[in-house]
C-alpha atoms as a PDB file:
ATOM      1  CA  UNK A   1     -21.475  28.984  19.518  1.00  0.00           C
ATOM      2  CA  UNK A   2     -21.997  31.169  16.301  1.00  0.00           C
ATOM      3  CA  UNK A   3     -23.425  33.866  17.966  1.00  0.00           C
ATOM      4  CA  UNK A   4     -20.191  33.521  20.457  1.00  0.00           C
ATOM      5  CA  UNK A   5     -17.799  33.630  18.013  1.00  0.00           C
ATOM      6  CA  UNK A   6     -19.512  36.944  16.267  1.00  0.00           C
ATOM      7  CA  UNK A   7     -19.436  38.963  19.371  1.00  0.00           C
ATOM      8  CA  UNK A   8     -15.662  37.895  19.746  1.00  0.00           C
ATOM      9  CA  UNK A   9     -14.614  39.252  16.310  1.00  0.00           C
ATOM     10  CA  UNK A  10     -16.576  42.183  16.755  1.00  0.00           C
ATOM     11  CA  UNK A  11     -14.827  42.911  20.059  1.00  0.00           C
ATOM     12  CA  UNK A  12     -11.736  41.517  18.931  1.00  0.00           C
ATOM     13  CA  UNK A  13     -10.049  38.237  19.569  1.00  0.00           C
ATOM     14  CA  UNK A  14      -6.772  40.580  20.450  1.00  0.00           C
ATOM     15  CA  UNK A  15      -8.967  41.953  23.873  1.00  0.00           C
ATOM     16  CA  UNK A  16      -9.975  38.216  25.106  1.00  0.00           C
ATOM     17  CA  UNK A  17      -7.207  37.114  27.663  1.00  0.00           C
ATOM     18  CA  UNK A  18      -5.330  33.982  26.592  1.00  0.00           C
ATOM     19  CA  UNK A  19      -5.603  31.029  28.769  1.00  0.00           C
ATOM     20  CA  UNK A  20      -3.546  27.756  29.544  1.00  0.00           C
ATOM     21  CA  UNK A  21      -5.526  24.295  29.616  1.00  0.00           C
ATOM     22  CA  UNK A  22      -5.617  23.369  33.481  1.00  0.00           C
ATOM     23  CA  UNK A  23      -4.594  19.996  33.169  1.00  0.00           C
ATOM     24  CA  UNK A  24      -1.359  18.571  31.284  1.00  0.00           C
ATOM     25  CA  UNK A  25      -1.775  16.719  28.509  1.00  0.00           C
ATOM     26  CA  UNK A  26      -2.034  12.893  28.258  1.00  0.00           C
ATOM     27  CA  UNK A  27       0.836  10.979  27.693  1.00  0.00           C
ATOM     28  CA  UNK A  28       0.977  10.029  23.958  1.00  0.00           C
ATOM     29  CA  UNK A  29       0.037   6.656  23.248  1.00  0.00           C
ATOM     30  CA  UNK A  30       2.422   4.961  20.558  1.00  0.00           C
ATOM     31  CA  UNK A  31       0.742   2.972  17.496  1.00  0.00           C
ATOM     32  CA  UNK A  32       3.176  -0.264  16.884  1.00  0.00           C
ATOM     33  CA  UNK A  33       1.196  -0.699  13.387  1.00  0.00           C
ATOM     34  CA  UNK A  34       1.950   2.524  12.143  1.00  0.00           C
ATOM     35  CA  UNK A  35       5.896   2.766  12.817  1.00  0.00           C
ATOM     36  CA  UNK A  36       6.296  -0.801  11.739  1.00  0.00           C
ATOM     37  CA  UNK A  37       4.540   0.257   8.725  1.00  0.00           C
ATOM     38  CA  UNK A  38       6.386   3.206   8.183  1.00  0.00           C
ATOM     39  CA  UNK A  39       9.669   1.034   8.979  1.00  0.00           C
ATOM     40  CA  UNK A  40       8.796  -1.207   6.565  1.00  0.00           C
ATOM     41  CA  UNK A  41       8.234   1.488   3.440  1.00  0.00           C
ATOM     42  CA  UNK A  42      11.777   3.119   4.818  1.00  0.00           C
ATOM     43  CA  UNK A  43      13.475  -0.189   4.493  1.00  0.00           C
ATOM     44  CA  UNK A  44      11.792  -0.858   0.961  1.00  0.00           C
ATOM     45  CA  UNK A  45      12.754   2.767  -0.117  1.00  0.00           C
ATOM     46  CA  UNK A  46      16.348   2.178   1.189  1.00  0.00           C
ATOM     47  CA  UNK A  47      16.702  -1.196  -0.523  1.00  0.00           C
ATOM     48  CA  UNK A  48      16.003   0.923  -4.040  1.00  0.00           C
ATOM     49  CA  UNK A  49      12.295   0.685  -4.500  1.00  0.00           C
ATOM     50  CA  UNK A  50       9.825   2.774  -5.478  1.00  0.00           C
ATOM     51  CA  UNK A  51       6.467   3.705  -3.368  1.00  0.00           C
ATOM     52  CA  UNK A  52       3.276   3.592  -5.719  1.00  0.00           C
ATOM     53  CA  UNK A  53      -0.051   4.972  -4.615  1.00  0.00           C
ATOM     54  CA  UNK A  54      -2.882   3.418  -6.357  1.00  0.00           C
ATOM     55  CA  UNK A  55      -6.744   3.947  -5.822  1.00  0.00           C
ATOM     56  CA  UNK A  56      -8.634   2.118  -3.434  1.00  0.00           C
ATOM     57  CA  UNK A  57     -11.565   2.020  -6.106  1.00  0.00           C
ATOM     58  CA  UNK A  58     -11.442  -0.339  -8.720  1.00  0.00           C
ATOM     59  CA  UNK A  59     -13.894  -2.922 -10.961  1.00  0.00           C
ATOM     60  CA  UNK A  60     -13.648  -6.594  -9.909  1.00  0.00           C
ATOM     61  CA  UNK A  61     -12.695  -6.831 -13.916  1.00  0.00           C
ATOM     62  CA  UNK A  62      -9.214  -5.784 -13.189  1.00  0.00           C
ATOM     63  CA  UNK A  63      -8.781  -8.341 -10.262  1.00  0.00           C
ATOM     64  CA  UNK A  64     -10.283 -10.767 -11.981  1.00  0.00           C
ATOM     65  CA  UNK A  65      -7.033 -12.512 -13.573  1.00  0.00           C
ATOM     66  CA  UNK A  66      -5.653 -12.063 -10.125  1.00  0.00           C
ATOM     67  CA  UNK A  67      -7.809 -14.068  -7.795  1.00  0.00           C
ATOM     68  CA  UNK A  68     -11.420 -16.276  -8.506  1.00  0.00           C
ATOM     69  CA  UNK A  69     -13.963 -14.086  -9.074  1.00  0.00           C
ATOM     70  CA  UNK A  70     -15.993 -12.995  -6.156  1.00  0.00           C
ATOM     71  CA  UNK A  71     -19.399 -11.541  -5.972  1.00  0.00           C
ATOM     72  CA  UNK A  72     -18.408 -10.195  -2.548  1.00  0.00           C
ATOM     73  CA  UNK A  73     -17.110  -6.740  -3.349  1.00  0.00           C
ATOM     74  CA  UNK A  74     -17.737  -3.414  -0.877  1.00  0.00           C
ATOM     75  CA  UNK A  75     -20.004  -1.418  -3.741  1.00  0.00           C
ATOM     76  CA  UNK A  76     -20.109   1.959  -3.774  1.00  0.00           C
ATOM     77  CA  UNK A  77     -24.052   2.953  -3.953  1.00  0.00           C
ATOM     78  CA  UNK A  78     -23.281   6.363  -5.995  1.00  0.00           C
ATOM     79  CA  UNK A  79     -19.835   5.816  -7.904  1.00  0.00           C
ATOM     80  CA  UNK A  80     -17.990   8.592  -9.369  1.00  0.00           C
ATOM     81  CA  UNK A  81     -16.770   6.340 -12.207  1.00  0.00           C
ATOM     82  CA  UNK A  82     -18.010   3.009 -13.810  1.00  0.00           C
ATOM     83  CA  UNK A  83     -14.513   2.035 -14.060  1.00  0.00           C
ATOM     84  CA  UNK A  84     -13.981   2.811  -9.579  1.00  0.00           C
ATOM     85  CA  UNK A  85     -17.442   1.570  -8.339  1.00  0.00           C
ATOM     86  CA  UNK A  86     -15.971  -1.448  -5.713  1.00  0.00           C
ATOM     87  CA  UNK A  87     -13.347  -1.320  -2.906  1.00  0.00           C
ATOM     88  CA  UNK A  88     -10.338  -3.508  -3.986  1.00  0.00           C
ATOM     89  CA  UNK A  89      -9.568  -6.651  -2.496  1.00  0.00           C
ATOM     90  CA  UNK A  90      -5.785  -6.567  -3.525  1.00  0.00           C
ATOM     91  CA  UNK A  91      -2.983  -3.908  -3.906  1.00  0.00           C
ATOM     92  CA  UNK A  92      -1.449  -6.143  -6.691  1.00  0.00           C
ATOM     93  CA  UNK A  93      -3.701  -4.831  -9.289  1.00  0.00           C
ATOM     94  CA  UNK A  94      -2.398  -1.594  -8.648  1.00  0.00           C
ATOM     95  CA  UNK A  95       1.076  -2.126  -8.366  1.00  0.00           C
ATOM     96  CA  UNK A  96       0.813  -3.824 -11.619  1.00  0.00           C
ATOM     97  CA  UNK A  97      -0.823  -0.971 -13.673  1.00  0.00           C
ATOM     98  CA  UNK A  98       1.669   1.235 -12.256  1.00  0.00           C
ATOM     99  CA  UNK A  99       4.809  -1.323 -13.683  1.00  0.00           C
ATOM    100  CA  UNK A 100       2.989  -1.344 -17.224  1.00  0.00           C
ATOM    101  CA  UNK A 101       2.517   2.773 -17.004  1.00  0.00           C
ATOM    102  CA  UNK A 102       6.217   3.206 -15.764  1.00  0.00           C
ATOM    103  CA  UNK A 103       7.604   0.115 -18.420  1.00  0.00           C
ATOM    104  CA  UNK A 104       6.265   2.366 -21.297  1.00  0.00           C
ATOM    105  CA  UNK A 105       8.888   4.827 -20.174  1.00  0.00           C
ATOM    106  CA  UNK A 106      11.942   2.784 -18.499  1.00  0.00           C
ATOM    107  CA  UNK A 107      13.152  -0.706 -18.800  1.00  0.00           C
ATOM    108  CA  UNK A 108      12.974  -1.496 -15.033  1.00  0.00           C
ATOM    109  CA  UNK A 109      10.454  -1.234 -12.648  1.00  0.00           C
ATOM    110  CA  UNK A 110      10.934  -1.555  -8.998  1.00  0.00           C
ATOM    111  CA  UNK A 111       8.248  -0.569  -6.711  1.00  0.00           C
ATOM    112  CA  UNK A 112       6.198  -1.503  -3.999  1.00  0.00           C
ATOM    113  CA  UNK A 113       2.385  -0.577  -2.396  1.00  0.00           C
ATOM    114  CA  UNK A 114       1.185  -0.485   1.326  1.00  0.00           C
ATOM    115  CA  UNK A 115      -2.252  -0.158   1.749  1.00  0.00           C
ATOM    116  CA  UNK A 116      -5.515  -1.638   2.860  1.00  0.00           C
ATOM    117  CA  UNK A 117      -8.123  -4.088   1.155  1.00  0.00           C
ATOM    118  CA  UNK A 118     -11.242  -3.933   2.003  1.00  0.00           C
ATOM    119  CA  UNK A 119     -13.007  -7.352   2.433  1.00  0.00           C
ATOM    120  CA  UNK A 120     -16.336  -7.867   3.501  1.00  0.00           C
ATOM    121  CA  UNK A 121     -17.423 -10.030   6.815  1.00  0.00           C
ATOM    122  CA  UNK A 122     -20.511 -11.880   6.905  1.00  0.00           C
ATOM    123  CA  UNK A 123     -23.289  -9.930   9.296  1.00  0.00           C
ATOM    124  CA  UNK A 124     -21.291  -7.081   9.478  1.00  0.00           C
ATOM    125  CA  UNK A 125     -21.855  -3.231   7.997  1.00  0.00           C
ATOM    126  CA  UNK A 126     -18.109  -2.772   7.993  1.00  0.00           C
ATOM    127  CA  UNK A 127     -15.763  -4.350   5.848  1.00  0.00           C
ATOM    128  CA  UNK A 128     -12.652  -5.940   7.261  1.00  0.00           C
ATOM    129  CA  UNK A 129      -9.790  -3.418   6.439  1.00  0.00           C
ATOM    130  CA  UNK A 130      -6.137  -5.256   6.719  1.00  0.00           C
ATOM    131  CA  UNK A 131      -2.804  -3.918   5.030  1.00  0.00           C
ATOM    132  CA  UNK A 132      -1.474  -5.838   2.588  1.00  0.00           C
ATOM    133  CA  UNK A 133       2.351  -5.277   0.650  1.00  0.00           C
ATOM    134  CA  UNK A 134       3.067  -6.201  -2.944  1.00  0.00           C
ATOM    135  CA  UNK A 135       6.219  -5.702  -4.642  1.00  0.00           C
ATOM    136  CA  UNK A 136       7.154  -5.448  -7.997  1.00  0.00           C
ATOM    137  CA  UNK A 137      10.401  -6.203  -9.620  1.00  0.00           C
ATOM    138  CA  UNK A 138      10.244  -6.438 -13.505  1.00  0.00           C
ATOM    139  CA  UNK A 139      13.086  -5.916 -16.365  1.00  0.00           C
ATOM    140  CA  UNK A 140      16.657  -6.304 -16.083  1.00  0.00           C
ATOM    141  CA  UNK A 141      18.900  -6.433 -12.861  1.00  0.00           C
ATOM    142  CA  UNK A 142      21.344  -3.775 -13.765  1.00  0.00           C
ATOM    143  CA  UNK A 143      21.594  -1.509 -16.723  1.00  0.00           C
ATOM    144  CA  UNK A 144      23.959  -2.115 -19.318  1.00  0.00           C
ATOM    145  CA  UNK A 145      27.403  -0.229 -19.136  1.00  0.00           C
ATOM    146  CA  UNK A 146      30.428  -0.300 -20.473  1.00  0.00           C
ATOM    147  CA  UNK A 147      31.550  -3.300 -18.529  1.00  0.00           C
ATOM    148  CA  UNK A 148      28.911  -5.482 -19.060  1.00  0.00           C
ATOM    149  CA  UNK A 149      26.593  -5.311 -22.313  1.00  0.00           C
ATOM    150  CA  UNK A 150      23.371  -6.617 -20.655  1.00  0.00           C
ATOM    151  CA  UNK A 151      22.365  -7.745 -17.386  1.00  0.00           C
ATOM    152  CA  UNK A 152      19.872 -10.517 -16.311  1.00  0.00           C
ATOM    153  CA  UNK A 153      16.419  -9.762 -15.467  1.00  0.00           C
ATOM    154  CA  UNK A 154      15.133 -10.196 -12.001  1.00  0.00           C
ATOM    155  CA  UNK A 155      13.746 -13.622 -11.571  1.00  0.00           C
ATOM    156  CA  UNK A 156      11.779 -15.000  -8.594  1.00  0.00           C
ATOM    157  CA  UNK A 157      15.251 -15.497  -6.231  1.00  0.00           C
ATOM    158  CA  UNK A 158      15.285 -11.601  -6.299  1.00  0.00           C
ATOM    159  CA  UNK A 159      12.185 -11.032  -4.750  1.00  0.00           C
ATOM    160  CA  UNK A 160      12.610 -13.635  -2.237  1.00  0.00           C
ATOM    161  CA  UNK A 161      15.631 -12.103  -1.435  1.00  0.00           C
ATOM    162  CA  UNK A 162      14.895  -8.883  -0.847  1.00  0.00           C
ATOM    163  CA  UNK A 163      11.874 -10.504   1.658  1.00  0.00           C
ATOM    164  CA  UNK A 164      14.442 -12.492   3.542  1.00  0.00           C
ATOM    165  CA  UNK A 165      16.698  -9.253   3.930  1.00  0.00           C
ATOM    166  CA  UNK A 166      13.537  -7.144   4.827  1.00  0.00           C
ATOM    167  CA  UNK A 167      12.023  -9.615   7.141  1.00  0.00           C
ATOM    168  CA  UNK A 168      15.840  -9.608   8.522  1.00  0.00           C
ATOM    169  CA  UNK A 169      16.164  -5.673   8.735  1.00  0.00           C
ATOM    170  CA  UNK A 170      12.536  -5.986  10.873  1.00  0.00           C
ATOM    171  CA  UNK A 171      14.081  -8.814  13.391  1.00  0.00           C
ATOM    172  CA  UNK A 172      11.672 -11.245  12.864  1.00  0.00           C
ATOM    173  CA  UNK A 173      12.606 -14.456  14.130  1.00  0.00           C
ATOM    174  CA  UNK A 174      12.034 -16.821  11.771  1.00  0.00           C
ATOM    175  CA  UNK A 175       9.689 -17.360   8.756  1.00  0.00           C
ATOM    176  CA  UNK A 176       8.622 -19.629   6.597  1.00  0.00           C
ATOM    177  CA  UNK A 177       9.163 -19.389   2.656  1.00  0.00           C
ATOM    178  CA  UNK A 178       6.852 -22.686   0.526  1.00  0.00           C
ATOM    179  CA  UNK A 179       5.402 -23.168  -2.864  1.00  0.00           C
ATOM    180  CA  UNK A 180       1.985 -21.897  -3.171  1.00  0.00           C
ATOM    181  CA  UNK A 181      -0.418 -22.545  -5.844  1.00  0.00           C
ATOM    182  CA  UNK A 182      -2.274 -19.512  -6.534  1.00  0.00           C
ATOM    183  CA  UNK A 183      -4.319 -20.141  -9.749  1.00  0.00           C
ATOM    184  CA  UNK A 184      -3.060 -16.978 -11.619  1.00  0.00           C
ATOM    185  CA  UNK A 185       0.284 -17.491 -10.886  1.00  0.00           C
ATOM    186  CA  UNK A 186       2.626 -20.038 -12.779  1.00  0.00           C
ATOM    187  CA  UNK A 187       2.679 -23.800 -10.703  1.00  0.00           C
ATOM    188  CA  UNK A 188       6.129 -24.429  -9.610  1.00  0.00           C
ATOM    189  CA  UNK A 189       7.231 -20.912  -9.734  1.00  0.00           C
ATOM    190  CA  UNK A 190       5.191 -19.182  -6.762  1.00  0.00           C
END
């Protein structure tokens, strides 16, 4: 194929006769994961939020506080960094960095991540490779003005409120909103 494409230049592309494909093209198969994806990040956007992009590459130190420690990580065998040498098994940790980067510079923070984790399966080369969403919503609900002095911070009913009106905006049916008792979050308040 090298020697192919030589002779062409050096007779000149402009002398070889253009051709059409003889068949049509396939019909174009939709992906339902990636528009509802994409629906979901235009809603979030829409609703005020912020998209951050955070590495895929981490140290199980950083997810540590986050979720029990597990020995289970996707290692890289050659790592780049010392800090990036494991595949994450959240987005939180990332979404949380970027609130304590932005929170140097502004009192709110609103943003949200889509991405995958990357979580390893017993017998299997591959690591299992499902999307997950976290949102942050940090500092106070509306900046202070001349008609009122301070706001209130966003508290726990904000989040769950902007779920309910996203799960809403997607038209799904029903769901299900309970106390869970993650150990690195507050009881009662998760």
């Amino acid at each position: 194929c090298d020697l192919i494409e030589e002779l062409a230049r050096v007779y000149g592309y402009d002398h070889l006769p253009s051709t059409l494909l003889a068949d049509p093209l396939p019909a174009q198969l939709g992906n339902r994961e990636l528009v509802v994806e994409e629906r979901v990040r235009d809603l979030l956007v829409s609703y005020g939020l912020q998209e951050f992009i955070s590495y895929s590459l981490t140290a199980p130190e950083r997810e540590a506080p986050l979720a029990p420690p597990a020995n289970d990580y996707v290692q890289l065998v050659n790592p780049v960094s010392s800090e990036r040498h494991a595949l994450r098994h959240t987005v939180l940790a990332g979404v949380l960095e970027c609130a304590v980067a932005n929170l140097r510079h502004l009192s709110t923070v609103k943003g949200f991540e889509i991405g995958p984790v990357f979580l390893p399966r017993t017998g299997e080369q591959l690591p299992d490779e499902p999307n997950r969403l976290a949102i942050v919503l940090t500092g106070p609900r509306d900046d202070a003005n001349w008609n009122a002095p301070a706001g209130s911070d966003f508290d726990f009913y904000d989040l769950k409120g902007l779920i309910e009106r996203l799960v809403g905006d997607l038209h799904v049916p029903k769901i299900s909103i309970r106390p869970a008792s993650p150990a690195h979050l507050h009881p009662g308040k998760a």
